[in-house]
PDB file of N, CA and C in Angstrom:
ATOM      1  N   UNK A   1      16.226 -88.857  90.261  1.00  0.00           N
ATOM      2  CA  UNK A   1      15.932 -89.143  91.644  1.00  0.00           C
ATOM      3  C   UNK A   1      17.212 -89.335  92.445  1.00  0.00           C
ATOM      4  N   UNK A   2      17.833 -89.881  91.749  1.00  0.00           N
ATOM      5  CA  UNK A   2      19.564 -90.239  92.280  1.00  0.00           C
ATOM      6  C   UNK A   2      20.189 -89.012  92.516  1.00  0.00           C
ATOM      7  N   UNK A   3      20.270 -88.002  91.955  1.00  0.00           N
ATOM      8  CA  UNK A   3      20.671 -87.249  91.928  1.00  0.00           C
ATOM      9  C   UNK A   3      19.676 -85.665  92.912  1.00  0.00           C
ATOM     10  N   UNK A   4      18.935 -86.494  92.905  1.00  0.00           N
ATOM     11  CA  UNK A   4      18.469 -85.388  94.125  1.00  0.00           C
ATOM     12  C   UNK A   4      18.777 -85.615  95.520  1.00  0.00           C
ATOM     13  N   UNK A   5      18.721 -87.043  95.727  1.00  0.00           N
ATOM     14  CA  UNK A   5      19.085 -87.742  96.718  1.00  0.00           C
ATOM     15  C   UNK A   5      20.788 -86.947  97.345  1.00  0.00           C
ATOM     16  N   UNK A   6      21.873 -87.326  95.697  1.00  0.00           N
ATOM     17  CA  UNK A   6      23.245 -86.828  96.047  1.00  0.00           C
ATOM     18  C   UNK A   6      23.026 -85.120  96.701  1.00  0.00           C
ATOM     19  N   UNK A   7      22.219 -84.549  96.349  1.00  0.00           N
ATOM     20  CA  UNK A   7      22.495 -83.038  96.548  1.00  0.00           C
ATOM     21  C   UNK A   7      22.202 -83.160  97.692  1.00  0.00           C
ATOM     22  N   UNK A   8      20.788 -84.157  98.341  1.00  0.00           N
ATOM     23  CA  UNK A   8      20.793 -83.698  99.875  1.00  0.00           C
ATOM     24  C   UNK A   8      21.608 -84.242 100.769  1.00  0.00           C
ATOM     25  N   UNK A   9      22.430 -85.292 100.175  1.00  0.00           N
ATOM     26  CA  UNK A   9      23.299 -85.578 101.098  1.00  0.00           C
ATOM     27  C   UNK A   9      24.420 -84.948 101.288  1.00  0.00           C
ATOM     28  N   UNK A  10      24.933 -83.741 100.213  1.00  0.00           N
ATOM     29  CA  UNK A  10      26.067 -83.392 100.242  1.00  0.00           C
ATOM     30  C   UNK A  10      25.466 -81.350 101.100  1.00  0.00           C
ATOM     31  N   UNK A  11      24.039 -81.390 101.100  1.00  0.00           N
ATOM     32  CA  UNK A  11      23.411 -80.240 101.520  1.00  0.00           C
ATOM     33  C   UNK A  11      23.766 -80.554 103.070  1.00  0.00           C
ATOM     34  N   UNK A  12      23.281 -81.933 103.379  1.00  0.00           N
ATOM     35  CA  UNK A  12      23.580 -82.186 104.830  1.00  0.00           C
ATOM     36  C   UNK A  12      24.755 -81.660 105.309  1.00  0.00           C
ATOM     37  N   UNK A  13      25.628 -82.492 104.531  1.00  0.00           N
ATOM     38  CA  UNK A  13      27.183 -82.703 105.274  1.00  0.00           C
ATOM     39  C   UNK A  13      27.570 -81.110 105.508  1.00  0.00           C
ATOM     40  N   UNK A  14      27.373 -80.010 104.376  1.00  0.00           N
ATOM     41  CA  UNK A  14      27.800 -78.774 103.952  1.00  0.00           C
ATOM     42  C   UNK A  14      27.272 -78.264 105.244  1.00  0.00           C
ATOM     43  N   UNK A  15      26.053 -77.980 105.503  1.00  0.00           N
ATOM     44  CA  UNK A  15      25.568 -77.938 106.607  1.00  0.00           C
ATOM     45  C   UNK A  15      25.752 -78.328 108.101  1.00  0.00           C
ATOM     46  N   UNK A  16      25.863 -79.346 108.214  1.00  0.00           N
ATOM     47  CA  UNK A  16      26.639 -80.137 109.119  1.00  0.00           C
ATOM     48  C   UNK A  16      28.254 -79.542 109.578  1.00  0.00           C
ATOM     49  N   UNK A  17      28.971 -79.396 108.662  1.00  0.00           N
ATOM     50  CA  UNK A  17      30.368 -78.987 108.743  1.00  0.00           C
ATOM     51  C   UNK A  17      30.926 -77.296 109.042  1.00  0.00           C
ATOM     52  N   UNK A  18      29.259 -76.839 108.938  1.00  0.00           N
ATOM     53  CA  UNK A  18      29.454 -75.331 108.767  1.00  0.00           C
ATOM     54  C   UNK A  18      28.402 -75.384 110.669  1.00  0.00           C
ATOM     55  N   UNK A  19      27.936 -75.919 110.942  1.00  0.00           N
ATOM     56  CA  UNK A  19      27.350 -75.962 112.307  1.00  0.00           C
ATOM     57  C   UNK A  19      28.759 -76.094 113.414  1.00  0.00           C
ATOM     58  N   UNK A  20      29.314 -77.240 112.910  1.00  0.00           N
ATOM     59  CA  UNK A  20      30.427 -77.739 113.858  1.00  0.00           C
ATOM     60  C   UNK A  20      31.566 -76.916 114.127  1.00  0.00           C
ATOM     61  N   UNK A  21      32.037 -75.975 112.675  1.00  0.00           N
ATOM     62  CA  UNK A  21      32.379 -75.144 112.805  1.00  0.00           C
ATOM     63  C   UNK A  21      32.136 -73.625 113.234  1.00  0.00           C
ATOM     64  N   UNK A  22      30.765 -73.064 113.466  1.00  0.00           N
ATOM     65  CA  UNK A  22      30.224 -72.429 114.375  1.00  0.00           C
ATOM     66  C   UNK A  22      30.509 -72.794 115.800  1.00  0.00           C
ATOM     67  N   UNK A  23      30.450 -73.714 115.875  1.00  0.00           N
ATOM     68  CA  UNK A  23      30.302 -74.381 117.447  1.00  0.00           C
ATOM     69  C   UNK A  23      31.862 -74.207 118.007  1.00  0.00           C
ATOM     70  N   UNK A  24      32.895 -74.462 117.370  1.00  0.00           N
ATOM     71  CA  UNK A  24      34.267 -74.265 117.639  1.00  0.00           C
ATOM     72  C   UNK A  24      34.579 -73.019 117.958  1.00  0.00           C
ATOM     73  N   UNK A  25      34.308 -72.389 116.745  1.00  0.00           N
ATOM     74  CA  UNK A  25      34.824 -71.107 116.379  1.00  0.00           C
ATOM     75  C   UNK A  25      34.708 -69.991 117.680  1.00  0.00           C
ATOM     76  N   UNK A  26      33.239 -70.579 118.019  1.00  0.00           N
ATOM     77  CA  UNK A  26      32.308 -68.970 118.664  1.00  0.00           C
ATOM     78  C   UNK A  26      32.901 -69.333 120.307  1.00  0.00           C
ATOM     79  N   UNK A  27      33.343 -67.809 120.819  1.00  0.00           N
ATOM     80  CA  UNK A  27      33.442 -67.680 121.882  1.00  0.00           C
ATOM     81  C   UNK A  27      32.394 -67.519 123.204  1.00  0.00           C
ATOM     82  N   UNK A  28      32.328 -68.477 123.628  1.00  0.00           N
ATOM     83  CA  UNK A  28      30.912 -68.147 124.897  1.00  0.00           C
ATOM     84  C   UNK A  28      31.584 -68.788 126.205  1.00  0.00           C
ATOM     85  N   UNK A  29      31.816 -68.048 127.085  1.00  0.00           N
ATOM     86  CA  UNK A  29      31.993 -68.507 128.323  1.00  0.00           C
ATOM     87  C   UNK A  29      30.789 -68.079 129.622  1.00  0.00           C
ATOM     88  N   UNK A  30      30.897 -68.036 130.961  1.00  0.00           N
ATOM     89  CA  UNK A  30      30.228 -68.253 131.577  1.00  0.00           C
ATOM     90  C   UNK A  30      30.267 -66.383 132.102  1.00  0.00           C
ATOM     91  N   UNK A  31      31.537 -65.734 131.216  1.00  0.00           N
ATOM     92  CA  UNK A  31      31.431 -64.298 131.949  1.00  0.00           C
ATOM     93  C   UNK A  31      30.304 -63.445 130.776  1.00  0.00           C
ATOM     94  N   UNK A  32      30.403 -64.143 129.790  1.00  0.00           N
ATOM     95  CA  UNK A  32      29.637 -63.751 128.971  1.00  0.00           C
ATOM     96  C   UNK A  32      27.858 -64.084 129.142  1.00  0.00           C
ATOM     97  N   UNK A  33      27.780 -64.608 130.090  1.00  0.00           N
ATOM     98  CA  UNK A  33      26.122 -64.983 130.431  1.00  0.00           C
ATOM     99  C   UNK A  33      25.146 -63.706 130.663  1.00  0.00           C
ATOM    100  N   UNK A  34      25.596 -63.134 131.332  1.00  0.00           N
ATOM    101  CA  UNK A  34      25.046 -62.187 131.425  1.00  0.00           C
ATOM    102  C   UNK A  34      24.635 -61.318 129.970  1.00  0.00           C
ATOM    103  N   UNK A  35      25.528 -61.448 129.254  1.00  0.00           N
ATOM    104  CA  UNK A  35      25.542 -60.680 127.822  1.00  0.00           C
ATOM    105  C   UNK A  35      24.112 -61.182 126.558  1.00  0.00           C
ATOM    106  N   UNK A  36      24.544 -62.707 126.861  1.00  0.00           N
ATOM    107  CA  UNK A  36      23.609 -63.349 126.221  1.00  0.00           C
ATOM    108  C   UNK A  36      22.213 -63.639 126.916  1.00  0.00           C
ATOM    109  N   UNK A  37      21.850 -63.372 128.322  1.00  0.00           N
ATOM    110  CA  UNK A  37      20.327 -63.466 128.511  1.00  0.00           C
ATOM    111  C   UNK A  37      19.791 -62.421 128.045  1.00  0.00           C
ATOM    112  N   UNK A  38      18.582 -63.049 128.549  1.00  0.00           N
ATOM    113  CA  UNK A  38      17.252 -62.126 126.932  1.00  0.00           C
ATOM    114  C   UNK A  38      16.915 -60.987 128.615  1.00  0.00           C
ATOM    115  N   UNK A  39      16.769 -60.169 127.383  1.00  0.00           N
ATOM    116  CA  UNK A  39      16.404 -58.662 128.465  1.00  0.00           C
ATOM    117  C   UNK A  39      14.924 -58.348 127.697  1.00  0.00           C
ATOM    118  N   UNK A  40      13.879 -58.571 128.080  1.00  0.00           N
ATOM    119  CA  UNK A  40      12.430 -58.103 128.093  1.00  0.00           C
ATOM    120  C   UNK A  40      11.594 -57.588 128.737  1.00  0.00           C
ATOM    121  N   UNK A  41      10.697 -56.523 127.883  1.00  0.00           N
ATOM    122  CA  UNK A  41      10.161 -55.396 128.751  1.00  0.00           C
ATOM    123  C   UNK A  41      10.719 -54.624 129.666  1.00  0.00           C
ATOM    124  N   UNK A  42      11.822 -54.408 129.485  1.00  0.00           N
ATOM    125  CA  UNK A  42      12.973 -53.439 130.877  1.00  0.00           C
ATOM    126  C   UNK A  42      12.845 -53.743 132.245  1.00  0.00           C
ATOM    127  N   UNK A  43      12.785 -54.884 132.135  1.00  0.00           N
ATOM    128  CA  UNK A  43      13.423 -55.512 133.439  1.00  0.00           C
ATOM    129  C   UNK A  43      14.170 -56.802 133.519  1.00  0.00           C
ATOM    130  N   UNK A  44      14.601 -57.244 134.766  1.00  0.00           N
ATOM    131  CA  UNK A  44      15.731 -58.098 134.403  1.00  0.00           C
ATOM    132  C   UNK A  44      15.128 -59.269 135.155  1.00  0.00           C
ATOM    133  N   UNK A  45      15.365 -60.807 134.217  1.00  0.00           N
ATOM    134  CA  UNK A  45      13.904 -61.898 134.135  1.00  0.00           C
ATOM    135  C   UNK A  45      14.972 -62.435 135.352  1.00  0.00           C
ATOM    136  N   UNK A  46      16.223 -62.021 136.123  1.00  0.00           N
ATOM    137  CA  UNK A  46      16.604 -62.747 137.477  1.00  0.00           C
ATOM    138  C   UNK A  46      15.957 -62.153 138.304  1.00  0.00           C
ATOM    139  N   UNK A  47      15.141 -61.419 138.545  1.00  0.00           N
ATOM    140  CA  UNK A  47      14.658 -60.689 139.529  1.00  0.00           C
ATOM    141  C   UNK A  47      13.020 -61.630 140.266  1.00  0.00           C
ATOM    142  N   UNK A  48      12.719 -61.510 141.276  1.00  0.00           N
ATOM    143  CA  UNK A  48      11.368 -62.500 140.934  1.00  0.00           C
ATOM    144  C   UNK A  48      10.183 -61.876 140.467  1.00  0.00           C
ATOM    145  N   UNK A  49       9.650 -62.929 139.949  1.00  0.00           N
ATOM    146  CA  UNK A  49       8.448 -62.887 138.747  1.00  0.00           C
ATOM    147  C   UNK A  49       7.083 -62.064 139.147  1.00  0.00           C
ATOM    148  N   UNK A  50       7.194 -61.838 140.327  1.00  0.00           N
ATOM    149  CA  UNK A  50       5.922 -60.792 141.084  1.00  0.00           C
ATOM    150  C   UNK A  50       6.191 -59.264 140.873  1.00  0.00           C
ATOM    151  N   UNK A  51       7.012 -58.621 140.135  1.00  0.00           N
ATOM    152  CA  UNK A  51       7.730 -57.487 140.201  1.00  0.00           C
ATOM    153  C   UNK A  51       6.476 -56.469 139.415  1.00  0.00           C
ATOM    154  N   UNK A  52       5.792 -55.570 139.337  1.00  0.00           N
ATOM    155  CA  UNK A  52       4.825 -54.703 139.062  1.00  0.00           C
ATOM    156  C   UNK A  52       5.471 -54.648 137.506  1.00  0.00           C
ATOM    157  N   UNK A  53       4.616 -54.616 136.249  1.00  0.00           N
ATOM    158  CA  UNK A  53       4.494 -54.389 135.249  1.00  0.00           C
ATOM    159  C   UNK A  53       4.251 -53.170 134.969  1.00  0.00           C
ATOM    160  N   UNK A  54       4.969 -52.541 133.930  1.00  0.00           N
ATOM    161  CA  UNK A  54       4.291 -50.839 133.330  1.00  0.00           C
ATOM    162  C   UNK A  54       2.869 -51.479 132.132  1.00  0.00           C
ATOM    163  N   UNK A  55       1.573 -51.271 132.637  1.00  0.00           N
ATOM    164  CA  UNK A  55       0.618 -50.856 131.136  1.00  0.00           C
ATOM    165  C   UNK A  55       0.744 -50.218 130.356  1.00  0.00           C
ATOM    166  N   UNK A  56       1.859 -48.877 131.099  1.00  0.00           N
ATOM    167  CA  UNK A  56       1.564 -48.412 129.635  1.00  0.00           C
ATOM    168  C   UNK A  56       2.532 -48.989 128.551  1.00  0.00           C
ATOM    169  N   UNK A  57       3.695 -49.416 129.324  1.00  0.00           N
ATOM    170  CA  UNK A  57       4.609 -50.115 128.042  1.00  0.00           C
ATOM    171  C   UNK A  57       4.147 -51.444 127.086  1.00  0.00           C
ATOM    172  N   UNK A  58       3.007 -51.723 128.229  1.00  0.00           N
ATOM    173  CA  UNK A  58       2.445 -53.167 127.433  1.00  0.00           C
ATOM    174  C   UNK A  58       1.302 -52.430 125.950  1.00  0.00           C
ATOM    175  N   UNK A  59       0.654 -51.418 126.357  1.00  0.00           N
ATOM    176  CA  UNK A  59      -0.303 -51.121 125.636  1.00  0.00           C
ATOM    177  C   UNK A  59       0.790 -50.425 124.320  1.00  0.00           C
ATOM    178  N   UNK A  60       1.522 -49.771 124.388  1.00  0.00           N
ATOM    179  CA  UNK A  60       2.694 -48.853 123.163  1.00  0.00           C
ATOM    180  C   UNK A  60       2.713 -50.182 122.020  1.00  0.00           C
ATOM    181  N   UNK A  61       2.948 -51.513 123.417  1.00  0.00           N
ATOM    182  CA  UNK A  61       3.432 -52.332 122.461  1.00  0.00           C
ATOM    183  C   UNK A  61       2.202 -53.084 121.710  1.00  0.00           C
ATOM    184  N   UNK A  62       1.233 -53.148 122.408  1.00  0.00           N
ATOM    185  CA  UNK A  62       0.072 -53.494 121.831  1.00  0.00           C
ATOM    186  C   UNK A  62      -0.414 -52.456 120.180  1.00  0.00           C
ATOM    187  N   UNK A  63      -0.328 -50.878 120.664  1.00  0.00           N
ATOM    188  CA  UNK A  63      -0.345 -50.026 119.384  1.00  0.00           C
ATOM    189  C   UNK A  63       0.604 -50.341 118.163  1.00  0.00           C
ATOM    190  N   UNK A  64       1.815 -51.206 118.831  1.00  0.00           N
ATOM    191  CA  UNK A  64       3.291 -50.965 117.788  1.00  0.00           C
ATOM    192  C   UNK A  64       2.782 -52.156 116.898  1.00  0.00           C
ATOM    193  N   UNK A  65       1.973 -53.189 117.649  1.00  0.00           N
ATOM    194  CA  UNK A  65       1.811 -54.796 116.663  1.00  0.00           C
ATOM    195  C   UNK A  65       0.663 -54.618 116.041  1.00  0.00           C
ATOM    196  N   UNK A  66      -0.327 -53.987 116.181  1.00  0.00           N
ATOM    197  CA  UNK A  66      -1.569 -53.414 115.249  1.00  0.00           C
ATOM    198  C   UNK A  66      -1.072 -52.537 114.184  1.00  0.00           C
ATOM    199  N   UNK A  67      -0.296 -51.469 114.144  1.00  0.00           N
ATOM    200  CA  UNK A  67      -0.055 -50.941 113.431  1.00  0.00           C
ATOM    201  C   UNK A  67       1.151 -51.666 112.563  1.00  0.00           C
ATOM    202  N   UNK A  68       1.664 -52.899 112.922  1.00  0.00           N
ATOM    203  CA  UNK A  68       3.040 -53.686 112.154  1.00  0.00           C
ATOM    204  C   UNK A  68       1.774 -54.745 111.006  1.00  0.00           C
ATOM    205  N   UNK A  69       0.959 -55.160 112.037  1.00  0.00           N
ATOM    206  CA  UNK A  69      -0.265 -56.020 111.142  1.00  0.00           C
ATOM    207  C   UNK A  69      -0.455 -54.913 110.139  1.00  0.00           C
ATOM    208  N   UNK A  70      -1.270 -53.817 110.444  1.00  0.00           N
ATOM    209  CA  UNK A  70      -2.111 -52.963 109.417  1.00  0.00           C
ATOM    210  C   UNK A  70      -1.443 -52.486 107.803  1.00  0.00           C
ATOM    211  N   UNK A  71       0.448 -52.912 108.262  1.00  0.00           N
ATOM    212  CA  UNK A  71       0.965 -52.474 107.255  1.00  0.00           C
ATOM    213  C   UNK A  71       1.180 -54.079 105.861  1.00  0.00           C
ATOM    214  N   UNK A  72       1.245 -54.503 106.764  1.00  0.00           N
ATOM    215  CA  UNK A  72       1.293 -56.125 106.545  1.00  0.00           C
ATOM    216  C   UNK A  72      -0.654 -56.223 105.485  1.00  0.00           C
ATOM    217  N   UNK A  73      -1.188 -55.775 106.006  1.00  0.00           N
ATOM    218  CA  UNK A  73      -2.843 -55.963 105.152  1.00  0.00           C
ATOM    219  C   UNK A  73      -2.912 -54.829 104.259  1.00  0.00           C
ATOM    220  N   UNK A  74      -1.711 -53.833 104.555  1.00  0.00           N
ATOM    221  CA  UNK A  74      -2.136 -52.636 103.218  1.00  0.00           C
ATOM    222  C   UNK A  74      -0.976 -53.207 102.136  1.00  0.00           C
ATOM    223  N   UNK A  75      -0.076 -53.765 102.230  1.00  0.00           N
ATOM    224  CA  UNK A  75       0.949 -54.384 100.708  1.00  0.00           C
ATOM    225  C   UNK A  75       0.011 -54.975  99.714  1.00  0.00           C
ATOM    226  N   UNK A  76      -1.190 -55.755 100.229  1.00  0.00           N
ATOM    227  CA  UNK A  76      -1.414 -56.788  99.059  1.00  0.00           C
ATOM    228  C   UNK A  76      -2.760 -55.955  98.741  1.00  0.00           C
ATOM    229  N   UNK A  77      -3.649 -54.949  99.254  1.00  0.00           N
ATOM    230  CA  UNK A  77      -4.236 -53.446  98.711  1.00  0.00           C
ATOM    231  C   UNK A  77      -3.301 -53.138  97.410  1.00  0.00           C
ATOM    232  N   UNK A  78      -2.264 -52.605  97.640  1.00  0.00           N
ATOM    233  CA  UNK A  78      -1.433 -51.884  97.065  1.00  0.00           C
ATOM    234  C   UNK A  78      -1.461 -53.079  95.776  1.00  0.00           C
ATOM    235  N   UNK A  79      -1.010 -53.927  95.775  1.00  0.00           N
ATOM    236  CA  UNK A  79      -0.635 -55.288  94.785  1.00  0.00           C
ATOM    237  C   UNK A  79      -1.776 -55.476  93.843  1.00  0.00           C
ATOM    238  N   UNK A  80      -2.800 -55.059  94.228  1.00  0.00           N
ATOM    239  CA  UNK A  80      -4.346 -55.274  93.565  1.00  0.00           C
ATOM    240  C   UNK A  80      -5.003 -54.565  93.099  1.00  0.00           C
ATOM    241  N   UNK A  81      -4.264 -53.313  93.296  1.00  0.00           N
ATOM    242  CA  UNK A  81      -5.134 -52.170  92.034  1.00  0.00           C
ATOM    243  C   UNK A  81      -5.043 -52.337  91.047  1.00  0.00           C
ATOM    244  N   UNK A  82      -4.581 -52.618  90.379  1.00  0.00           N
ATOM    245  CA  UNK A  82      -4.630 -53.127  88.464  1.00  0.00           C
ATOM    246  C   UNK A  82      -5.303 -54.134  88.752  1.00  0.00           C
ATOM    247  N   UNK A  83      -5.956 -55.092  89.572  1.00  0.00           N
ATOM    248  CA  UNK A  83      -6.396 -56.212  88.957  1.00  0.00           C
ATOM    249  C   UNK A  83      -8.265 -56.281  89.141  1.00  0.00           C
ATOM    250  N   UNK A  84      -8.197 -55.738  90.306  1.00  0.00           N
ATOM    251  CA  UNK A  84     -10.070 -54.988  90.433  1.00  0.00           C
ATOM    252  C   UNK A  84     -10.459 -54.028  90.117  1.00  0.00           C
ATOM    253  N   UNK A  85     -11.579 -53.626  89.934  1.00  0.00           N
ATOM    254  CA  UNK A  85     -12.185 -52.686  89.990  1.00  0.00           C
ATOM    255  C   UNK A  85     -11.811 -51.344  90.820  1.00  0.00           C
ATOM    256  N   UNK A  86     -11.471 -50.541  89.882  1.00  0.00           N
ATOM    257  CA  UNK A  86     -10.815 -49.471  90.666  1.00  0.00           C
ATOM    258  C   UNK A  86     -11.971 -48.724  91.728  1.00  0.00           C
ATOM    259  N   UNK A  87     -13.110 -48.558  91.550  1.00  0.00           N
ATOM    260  CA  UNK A  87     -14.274 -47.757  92.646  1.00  0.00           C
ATOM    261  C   UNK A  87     -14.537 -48.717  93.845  1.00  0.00           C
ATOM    262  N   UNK A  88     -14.668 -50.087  93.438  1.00  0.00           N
ATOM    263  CA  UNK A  88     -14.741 -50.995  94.472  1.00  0.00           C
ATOM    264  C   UNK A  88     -13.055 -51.264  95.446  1.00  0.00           C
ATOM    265  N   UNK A  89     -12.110 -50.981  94.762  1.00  0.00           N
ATOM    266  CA  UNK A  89     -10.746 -50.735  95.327  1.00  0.00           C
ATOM    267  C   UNK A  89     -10.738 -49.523  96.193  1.00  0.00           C
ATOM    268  N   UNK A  90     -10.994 -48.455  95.534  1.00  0.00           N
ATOM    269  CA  UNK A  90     -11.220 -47.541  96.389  1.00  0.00           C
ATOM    270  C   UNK A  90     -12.176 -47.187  97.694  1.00  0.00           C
ATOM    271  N   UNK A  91     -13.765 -48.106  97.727  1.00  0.00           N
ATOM    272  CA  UNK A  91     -14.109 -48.401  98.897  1.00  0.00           C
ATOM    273  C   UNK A  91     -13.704 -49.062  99.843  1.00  0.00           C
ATOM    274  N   UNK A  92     -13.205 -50.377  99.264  1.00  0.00           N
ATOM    275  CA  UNK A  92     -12.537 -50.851 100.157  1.00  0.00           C
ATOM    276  C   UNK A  92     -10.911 -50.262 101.164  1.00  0.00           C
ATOM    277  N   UNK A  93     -10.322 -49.592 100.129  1.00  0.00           N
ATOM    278  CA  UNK A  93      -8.958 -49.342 101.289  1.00  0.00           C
ATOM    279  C   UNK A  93      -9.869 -47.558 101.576  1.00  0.00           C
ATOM    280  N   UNK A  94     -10.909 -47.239 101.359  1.00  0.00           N
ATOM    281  CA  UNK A  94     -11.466 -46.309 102.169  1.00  0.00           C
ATOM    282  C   UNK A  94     -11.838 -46.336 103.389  1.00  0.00           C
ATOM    283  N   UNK A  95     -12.382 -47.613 103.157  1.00  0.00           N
ATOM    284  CA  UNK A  95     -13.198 -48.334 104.471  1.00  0.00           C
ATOM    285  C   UNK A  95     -11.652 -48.464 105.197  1.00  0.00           C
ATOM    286  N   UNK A  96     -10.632 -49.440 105.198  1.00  0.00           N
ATOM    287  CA  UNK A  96      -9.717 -49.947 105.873  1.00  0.00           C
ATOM    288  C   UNK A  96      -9.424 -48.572 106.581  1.00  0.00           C
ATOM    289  N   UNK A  97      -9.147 -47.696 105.686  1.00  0.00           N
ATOM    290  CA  UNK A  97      -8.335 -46.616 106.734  1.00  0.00           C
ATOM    291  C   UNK A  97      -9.342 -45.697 107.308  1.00  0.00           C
ATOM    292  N   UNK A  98     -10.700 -45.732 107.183  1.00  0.00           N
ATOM    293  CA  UNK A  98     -11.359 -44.964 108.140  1.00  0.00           C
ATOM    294  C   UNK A  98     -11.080 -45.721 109.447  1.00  0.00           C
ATOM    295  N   UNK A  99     -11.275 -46.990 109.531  1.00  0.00           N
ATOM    296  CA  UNK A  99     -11.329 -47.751 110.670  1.00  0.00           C
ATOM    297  C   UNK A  99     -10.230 -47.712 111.555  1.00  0.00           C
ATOM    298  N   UNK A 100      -8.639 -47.562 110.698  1.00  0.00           N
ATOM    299  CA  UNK A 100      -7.961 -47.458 111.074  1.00  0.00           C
ATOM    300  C   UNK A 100      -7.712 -46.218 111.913  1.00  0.00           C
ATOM    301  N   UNK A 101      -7.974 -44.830 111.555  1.00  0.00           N
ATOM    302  CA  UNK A 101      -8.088 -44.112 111.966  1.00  0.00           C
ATOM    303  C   UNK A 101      -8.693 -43.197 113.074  1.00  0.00           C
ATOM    304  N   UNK A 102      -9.749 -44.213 112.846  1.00  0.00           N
ATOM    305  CA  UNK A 102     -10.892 -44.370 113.867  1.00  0.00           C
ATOM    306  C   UNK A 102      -9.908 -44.649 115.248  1.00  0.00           C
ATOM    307  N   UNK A 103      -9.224 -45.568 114.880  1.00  0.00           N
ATOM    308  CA  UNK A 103      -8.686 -46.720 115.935  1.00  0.00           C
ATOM    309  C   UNK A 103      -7.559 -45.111 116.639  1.00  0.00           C
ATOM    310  N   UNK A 104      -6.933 -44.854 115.912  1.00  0.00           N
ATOM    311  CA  UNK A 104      -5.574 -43.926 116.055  1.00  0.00           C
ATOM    312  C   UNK A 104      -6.551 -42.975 117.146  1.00  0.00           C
ATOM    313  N   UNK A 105      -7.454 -42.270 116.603  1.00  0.00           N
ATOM    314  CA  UNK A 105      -8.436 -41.311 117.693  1.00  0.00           C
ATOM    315  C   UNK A 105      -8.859 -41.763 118.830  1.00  0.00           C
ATOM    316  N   UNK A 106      -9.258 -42.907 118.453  1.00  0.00           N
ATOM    317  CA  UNK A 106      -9.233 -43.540 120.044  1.00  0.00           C
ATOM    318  C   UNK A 106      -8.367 -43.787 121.050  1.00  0.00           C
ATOM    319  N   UNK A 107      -7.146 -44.197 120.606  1.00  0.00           N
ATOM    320  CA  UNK A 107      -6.013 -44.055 121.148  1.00  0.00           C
ATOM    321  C   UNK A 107      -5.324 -42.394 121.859  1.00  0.00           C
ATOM    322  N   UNK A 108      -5.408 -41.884 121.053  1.00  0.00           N
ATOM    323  CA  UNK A 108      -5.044 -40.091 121.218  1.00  0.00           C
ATOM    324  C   UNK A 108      -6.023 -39.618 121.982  1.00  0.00           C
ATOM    325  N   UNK A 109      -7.316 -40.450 122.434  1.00  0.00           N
ATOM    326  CA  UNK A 109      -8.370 -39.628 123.306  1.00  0.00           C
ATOM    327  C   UNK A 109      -7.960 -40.035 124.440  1.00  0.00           C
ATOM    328  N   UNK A 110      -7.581 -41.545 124.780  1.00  0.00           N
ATOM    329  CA  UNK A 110      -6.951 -42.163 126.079  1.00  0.00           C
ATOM    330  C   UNK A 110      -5.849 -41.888 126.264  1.00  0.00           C
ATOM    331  N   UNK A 111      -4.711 -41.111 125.364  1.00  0.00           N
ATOM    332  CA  UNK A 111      -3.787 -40.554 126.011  1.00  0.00           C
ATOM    333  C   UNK A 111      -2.688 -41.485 126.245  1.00  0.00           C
ATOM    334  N   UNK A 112      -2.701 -42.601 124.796  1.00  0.00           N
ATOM    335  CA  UNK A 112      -2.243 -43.808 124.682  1.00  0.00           C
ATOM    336  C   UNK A 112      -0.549 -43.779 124.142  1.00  0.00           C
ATOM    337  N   UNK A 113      -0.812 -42.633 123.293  1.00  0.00           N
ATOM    338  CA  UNK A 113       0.276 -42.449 122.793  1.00  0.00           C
ATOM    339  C   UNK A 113       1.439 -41.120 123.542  1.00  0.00           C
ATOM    340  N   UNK A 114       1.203 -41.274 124.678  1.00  0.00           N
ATOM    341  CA  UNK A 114       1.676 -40.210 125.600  1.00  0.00           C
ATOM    342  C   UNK A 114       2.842 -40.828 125.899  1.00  0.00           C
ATOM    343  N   UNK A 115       3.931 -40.887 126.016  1.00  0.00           N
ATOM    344  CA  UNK A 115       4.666 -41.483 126.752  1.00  0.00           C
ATOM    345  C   UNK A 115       5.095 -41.030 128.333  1.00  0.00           C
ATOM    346  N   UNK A 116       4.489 -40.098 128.258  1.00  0.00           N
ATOM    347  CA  UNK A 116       5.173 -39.594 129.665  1.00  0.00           C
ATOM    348  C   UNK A 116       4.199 -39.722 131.120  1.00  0.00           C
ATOM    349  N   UNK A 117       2.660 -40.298 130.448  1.00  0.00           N
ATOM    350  CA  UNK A 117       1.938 -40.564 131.585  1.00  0.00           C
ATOM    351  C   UNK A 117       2.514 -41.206 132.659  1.00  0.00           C
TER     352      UNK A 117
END
């Protein structure tokens, strides 16, 4: 117990000493502000907040995080074929990617994945 105690105190300090030294080290001045604000959705957040939005850039991005999930729910598919039933494995990521696909056609009928609308 003593000795777990020593490691986190010496985890702190290590930590601690490697922050402070970040903090020294790193160059940031006030010409550099500009460099470091956050630039989102292609426009610039000094401008005021009433400024017209693109849909279609919101929706690309809406397609880009469904399809980042869908890959995220097909790894642990993949991880589980040796351990079920291979016909019931196979309905199931049958099913997943009809739906998925489903989804993709729907998209390509609205003209979602166009970029140039």
């Amino acid at each position: 117990m003593i000795l777990l105690f020593i490691m986190s105190i010496i985890i702190f300090f290590i930590s601690f000493i490697l922050m402070i030294m970040s903090f020294s080290i790193s160059k940031k001045s006030i010409l550099d502000r500009e460099k470091c604000s956050p630039f989102e959705c292609g426009f610039d957040h000094k401008m005021l907040p009433r400024i017209p939005f693109s849909l279609h850039f919101f929706l690309i991005t809406m397609i880009f995080l469904i399809f980042d999930v869908e890959i995220a729910l097909i790894f642990p598919l993949i991880m589980t074929f040796k351990m079920v039933n291979l016909i019931n494995w196979w309905k199931i990521n049958l099913f997943f990617i009809i739906i998925l696909l489903l989804g993709l056609y729907h998209e390509w009928n609205q003209n979602m994945l166009n970029w140039t609308n």
